[in-house]
PDB file of N, CA and C in Angstrom:
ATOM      1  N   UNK A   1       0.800  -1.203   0.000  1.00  0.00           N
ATOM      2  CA  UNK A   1       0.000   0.000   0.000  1.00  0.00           C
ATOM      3  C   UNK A   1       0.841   1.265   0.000  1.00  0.00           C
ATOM      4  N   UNK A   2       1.856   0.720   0.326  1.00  0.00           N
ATOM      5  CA  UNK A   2       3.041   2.468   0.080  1.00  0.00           C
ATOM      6  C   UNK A   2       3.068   2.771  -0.920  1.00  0.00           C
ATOM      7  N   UNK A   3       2.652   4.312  -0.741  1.00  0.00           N
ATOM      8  CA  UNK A   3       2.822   5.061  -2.497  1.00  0.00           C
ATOM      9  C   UNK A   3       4.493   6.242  -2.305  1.00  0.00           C
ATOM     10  N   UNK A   4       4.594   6.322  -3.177  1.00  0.00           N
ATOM     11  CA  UNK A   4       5.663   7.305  -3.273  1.00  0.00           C
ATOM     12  C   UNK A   4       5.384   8.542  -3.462  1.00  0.00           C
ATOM     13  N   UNK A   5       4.299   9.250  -3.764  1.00  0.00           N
ATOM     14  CA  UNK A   5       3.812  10.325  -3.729  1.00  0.00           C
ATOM     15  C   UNK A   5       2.760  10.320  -2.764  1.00  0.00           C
ATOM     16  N   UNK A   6       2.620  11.982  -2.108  1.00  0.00           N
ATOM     17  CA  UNK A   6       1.048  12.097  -0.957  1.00  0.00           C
ATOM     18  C   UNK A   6       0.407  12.800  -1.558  1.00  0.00           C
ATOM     19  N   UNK A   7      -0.683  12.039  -0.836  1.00  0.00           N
ATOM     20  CA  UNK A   7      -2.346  11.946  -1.592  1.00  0.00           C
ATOM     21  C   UNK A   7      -3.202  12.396  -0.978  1.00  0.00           C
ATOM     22  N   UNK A   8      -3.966  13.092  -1.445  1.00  0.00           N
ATOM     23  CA  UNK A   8      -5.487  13.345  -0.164  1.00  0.00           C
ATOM     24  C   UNK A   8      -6.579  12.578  -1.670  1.00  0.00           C
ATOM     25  N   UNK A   9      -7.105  11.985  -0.611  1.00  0.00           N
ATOM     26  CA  UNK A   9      -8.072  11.364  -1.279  1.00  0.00           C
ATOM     27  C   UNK A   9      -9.682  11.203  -0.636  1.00  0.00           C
ATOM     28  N   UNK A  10     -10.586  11.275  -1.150  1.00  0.00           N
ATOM     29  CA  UNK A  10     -11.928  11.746  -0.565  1.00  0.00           C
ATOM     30  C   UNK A  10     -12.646  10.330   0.171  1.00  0.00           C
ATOM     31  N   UNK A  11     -13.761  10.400   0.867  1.00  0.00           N
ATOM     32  CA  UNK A  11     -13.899   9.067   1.425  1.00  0.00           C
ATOM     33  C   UNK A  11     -14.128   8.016   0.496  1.00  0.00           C
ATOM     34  N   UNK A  12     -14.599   7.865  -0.981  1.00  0.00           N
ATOM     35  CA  UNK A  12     -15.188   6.641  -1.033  1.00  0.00           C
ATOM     36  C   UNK A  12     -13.624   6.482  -1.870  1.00  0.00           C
ATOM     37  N   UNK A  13     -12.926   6.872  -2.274  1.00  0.00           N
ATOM     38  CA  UNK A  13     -11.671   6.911  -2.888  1.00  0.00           C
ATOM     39  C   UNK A  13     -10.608   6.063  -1.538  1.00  0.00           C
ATOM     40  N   UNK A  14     -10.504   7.036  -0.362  1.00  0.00           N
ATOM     41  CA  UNK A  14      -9.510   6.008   0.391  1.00  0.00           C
ATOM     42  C   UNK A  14     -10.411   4.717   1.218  1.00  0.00           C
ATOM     43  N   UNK A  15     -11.957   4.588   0.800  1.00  0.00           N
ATOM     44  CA  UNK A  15     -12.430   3.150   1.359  1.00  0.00           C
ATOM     45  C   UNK A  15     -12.158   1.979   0.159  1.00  0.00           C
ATOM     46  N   UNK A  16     -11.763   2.175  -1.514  1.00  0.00           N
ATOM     47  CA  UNK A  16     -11.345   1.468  -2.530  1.00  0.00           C
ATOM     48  C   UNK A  16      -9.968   1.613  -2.005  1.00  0.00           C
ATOM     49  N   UNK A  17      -9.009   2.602  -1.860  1.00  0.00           N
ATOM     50  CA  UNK A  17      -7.602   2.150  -1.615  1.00  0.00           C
ATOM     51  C   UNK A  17      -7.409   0.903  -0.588  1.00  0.00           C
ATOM     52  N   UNK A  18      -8.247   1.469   0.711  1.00  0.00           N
ATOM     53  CA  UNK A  18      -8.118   0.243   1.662  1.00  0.00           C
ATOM     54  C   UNK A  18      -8.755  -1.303   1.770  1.00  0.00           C
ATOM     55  N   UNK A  19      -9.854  -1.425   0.885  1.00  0.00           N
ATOM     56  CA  UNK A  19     -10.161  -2.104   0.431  1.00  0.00           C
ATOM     57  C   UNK A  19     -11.348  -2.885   1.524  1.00  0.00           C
ATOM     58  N   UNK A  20     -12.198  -1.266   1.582  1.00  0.00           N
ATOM     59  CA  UNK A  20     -13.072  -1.321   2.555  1.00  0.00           C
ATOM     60  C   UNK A  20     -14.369  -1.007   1.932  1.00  0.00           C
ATOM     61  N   UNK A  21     -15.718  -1.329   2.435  1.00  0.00           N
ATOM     62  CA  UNK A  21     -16.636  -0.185   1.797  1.00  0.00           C
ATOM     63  C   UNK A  21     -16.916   1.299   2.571  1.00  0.00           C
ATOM     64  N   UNK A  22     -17.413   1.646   1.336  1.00  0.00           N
ATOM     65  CA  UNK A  22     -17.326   3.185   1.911  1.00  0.00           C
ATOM     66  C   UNK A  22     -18.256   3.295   2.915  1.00  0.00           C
ATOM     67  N   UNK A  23     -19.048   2.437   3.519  1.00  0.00           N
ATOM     68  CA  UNK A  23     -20.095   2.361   4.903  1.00  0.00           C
ATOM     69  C   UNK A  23     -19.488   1.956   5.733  1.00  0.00           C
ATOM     70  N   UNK A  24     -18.128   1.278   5.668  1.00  0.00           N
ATOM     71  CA  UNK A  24     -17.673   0.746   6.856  1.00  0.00           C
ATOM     72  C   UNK A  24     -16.473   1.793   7.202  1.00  0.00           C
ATOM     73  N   UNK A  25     -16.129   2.826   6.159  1.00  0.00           N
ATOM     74  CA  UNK A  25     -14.921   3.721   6.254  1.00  0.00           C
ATOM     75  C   UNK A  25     -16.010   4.799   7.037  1.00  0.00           C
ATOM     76  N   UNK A  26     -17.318   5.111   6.979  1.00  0.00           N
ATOM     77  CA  UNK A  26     -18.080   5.905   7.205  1.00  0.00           C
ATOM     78  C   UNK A  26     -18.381   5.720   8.657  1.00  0.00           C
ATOM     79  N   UNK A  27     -18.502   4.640   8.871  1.00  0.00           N
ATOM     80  CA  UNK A  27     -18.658   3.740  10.648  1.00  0.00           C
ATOM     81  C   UNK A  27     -17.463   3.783  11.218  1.00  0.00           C
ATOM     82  N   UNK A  28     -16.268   3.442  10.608  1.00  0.00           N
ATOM     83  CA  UNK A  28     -14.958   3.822  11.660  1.00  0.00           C
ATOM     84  C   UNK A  28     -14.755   5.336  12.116  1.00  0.00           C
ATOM     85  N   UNK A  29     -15.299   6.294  11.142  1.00  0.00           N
ATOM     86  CA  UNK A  29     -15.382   7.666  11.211  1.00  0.00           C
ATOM     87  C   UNK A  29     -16.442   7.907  12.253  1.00  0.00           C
ATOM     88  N   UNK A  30     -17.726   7.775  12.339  1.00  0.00           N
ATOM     89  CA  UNK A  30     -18.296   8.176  13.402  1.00  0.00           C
ATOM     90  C   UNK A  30     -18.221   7.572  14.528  1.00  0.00           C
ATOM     91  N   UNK A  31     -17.740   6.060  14.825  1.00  0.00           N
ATOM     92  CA  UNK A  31     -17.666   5.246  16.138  1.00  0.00           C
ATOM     93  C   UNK A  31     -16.251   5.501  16.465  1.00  0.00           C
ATOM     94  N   UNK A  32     -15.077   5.877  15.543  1.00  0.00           N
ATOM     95  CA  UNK A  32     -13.858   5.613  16.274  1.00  0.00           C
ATOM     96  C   UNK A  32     -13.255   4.536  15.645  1.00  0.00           C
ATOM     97  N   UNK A  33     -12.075   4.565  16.184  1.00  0.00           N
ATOM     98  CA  UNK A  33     -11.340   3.454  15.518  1.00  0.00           C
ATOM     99  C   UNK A  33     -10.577   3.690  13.702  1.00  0.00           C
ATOM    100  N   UNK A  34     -10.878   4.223  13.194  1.00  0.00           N
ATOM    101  CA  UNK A  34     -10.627   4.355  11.908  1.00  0.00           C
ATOM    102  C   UNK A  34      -9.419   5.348  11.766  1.00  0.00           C
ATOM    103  N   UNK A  35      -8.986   5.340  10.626  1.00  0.00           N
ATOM    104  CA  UNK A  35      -7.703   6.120  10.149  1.00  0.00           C
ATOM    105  C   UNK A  35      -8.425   7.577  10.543  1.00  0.00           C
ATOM    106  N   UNK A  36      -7.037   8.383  10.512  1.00  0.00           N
ATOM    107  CA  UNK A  36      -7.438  10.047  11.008  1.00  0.00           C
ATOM    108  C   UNK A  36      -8.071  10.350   9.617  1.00  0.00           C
ATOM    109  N   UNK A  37      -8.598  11.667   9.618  1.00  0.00           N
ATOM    110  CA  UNK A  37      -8.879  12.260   8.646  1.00  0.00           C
ATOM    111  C   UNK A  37      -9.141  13.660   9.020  1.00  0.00           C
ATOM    112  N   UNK A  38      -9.091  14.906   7.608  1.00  0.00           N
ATOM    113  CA  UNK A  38      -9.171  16.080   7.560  1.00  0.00           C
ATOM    114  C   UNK A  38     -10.475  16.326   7.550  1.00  0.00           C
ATOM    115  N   UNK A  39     -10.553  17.350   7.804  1.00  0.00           N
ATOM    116  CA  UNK A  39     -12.762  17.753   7.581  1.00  0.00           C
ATOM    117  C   UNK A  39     -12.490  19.208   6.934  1.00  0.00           C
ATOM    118  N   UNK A  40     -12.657  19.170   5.559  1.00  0.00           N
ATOM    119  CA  UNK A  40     -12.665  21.072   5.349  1.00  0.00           C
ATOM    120  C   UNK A  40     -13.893  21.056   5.038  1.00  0.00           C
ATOM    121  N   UNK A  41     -14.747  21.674   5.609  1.00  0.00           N
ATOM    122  CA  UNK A  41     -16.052  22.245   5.378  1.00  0.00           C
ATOM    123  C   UNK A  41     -17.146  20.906   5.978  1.00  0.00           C
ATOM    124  N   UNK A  42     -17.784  20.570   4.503  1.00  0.00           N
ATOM    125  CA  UNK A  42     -18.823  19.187   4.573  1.00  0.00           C
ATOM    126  C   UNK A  42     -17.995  18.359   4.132  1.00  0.00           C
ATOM    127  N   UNK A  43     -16.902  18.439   3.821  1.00  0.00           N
ATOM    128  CA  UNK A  43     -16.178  17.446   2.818  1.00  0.00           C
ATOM    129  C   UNK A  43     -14.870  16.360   3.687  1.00  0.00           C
ATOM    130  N   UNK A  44     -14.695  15.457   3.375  1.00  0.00           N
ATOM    131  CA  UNK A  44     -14.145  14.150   4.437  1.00  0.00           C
ATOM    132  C   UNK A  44     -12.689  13.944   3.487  1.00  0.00           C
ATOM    133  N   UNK A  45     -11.458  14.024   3.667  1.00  0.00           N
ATOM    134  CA  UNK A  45      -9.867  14.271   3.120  1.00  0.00           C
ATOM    135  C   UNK A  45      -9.105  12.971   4.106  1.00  0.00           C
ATOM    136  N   UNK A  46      -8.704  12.023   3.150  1.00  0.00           N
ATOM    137  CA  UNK A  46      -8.014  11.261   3.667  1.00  0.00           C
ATOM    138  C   UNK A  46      -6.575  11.483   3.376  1.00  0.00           C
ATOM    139  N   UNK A  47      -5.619  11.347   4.163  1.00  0.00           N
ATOM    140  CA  UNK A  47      -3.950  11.265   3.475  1.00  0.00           C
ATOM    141  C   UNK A  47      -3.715   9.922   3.212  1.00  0.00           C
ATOM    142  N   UNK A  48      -2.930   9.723   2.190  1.00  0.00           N
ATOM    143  CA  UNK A  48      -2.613   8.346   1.703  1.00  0.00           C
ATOM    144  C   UNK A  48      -1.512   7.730   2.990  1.00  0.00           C
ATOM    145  N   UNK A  49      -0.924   8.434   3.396  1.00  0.00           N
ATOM    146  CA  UNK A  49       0.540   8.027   4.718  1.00  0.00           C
ATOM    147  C   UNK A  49      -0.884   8.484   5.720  1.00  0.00           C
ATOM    148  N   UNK A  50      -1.603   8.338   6.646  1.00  0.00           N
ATOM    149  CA  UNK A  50      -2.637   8.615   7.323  1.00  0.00           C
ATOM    150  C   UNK A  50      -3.461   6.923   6.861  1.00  0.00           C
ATOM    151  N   UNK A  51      -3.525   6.507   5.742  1.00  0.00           N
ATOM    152  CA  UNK A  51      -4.261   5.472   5.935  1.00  0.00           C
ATOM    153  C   UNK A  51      -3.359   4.226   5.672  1.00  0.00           C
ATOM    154  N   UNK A  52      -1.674   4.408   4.973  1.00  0.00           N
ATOM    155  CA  UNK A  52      -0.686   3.550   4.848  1.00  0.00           C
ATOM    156  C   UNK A  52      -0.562   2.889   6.837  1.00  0.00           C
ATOM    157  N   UNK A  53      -0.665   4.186   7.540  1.00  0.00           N
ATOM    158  CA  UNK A  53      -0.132   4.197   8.640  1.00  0.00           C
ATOM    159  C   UNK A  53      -1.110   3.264   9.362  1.00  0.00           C
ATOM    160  N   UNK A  54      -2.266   3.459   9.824  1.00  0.00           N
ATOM    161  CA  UNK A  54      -3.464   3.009   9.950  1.00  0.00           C
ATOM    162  C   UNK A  54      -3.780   1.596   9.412  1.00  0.00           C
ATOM    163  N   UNK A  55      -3.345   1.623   8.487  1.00  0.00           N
ATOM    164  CA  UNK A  55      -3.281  -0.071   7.560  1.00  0.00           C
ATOM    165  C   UNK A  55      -2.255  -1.055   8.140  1.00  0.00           C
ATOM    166  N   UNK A  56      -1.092  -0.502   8.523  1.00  0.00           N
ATOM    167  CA  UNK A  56      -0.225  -1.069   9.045  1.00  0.00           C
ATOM    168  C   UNK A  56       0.430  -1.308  10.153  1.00  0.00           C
ATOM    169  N   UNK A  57      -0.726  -0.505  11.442  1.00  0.00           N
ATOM    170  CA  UNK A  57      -0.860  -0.883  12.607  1.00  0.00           C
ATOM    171  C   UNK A  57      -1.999  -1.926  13.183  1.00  0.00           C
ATOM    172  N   UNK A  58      -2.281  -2.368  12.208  1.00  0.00           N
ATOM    173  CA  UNK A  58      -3.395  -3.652  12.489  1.00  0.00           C
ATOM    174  C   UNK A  58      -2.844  -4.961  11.788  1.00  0.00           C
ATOM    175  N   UNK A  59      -1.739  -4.983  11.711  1.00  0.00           N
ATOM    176  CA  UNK A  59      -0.542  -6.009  10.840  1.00  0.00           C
ATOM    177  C   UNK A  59      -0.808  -7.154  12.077  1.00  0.00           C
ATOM    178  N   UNK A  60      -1.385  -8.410  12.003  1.00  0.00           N
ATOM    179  CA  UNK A  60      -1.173  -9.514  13.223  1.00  0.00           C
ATOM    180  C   UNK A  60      -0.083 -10.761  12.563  1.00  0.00           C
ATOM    181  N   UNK A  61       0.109 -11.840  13.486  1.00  0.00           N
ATOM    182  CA  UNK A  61       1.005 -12.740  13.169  1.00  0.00           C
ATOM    183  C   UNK A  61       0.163 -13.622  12.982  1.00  0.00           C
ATOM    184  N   UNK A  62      -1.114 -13.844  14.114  1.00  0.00           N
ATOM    185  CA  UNK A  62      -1.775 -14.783  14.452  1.00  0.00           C
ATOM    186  C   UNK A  62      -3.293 -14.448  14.036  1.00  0.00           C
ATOM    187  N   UNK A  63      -4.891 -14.960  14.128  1.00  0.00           N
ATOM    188  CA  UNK A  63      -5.784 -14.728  14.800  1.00  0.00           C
ATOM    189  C   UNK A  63      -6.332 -13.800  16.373  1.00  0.00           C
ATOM    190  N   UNK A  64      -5.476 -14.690  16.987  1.00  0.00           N
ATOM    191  CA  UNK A  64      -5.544 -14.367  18.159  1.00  0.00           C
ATOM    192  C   UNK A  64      -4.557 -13.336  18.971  1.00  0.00           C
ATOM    193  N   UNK A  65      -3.611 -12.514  18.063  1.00  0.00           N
ATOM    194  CA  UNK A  65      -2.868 -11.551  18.625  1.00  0.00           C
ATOM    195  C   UNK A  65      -3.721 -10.318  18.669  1.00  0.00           C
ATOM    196  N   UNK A  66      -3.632  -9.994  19.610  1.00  0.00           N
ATOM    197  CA  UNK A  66      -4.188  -8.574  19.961  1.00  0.00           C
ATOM    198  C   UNK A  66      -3.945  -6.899  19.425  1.00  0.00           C
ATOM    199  N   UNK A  67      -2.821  -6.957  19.015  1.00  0.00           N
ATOM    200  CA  UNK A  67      -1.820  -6.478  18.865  1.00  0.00           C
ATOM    201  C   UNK A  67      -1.675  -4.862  19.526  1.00  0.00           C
ATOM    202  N   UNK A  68      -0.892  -4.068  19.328  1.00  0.00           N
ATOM    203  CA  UNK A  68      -0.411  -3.134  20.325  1.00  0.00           C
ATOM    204  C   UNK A  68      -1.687  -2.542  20.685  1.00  0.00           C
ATOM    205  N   UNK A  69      -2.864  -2.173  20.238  1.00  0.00           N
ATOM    206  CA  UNK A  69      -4.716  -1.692  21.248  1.00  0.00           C
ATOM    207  C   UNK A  69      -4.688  -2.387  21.861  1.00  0.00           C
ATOM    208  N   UNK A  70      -4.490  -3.807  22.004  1.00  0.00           N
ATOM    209  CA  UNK A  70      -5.320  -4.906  22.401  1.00  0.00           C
ATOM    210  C   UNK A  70      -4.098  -4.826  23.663  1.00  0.00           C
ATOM    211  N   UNK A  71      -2.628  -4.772  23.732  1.00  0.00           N
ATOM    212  CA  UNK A  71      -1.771  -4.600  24.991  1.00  0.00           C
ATOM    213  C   UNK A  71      -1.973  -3.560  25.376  1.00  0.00           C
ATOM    214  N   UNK A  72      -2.012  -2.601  25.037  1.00  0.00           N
ATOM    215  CA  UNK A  72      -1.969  -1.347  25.679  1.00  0.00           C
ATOM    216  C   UNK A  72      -3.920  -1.175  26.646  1.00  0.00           C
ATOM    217  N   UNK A  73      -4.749  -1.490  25.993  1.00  0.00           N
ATOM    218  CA  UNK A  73      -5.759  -1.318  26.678  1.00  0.00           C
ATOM    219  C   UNK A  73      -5.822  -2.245  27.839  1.00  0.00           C
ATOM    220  N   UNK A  74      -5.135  -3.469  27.864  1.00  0.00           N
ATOM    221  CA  UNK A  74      -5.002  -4.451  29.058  1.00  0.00           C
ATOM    222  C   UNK A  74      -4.166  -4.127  30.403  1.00  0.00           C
ATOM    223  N   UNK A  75      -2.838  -3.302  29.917  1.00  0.00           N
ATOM    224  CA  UNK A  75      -2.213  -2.943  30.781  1.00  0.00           C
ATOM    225  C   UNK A  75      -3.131  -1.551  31.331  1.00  0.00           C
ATOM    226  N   UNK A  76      -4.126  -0.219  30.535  1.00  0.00           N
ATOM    227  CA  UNK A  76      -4.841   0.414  31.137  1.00  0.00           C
ATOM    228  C   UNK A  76      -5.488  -0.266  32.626  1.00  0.00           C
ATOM    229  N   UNK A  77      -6.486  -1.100  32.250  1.00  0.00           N
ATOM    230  CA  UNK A  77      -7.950  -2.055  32.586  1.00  0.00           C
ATOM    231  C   UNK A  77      -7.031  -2.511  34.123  1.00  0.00           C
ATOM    232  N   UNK A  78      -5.400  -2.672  33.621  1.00  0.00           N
ATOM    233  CA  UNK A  78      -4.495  -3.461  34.957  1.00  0.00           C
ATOM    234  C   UNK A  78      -4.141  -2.226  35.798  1.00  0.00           C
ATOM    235  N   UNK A  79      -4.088  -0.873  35.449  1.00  0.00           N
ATOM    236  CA  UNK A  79      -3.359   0.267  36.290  1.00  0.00           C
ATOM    237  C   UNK A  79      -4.731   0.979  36.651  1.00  0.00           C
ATOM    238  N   UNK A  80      -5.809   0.963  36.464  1.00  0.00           N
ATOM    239  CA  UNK A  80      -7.375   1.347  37.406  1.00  0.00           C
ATOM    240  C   UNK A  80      -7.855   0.564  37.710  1.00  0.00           C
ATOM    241  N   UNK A  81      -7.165  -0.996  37.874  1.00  0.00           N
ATOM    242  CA  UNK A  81      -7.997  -2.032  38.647  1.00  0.00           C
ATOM    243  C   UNK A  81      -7.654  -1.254  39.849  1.00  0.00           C
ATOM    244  N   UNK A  82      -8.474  -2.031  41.116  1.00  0.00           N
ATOM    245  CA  UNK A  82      -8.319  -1.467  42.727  1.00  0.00           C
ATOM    246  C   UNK A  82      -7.476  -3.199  42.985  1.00  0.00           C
ATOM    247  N   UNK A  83      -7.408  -3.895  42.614  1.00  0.00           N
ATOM    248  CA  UNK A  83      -7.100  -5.266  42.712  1.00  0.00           C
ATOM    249  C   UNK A  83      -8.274  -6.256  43.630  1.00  0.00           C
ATOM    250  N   UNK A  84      -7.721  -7.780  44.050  1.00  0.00           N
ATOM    251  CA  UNK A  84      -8.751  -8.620  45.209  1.00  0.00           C
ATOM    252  C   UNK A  84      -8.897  -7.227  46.226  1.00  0.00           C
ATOM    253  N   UNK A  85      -7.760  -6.680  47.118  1.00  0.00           N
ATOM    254  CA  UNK A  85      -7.944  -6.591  48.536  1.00  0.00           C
ATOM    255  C   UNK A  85      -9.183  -5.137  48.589  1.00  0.00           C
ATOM    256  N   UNK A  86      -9.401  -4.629  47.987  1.00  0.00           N
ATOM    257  CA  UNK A  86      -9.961  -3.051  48.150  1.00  0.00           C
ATOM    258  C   UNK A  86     -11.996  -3.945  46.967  1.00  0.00           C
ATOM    259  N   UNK A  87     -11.190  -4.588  46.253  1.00  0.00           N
ATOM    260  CA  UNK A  87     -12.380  -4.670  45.477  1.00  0.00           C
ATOM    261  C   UNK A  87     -13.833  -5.348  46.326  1.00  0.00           C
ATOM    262  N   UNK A  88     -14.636  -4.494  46.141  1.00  0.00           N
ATOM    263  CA  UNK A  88     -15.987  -4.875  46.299  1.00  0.00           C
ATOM    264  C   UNK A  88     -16.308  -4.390  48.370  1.00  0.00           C
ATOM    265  N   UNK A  89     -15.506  -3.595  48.774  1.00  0.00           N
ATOM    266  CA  UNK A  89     -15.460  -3.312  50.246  1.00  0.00           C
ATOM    267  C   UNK A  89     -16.529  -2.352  50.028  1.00  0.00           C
ATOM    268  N   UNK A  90     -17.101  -1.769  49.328  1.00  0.00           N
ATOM    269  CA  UNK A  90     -18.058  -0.918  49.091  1.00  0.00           C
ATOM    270  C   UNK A  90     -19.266  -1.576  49.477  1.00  0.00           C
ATOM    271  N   UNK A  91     -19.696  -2.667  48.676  1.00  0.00           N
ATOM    272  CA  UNK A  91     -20.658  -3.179  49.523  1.00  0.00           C
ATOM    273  C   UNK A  91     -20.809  -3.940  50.651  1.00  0.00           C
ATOM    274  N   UNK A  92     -19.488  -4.083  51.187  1.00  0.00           N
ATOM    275  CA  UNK A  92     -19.814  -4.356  52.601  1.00  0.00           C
ATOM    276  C   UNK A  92     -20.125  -3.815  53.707  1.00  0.00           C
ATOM    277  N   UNK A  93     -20.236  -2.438  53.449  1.00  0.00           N
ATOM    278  CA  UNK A  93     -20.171  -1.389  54.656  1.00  0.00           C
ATOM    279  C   UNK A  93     -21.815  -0.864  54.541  1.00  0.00           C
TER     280      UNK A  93
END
């Protein structure tokens, strides 16, 4: 997917580069998760290195690798646990 020249390309243009439909490039855009993008006006601007980048942080080895969201949100979920000793003393009192 590396190009040698940069690109802005409009949504249904970088959902054919990525080889997405343009409803599901449209759903990563309003839920999250999806490549960045520009907004000038009403109009939706993708960069080609913006969706190279994006394309190639979801690279797995396996099925089941998580990969760097999937570690990084675990170690979050592990640093605002309260752990066993504090958890659930709330309803005992």
């Amino acid at each position: 997917m590396q190009t040698s020249e940069h690109r802005k390309l409009n949504a249904p243009e970088a959902a054919q580069y990525l080889g997405l439909s343009a409803s599901t490039l449209s759903k990563l855009r309003v839920f999250g998760g999806g490549p960045t993008f520009f907004k000038l006006g009403r109009r939706v601007v993708y960069s080609t290195r913006d969706l190279d980048g994006w394309f190639e942080a979801r690279q797995r080895s396996s099925t089941s690798d998580p990969g760097e969201a999937g570690r990084r949100a675990r170690r979050i979920r592990r640093a605002h646990d309260p752990g066993p000793a504090t958890r659930g003393t709330a309803l005992r009192r």
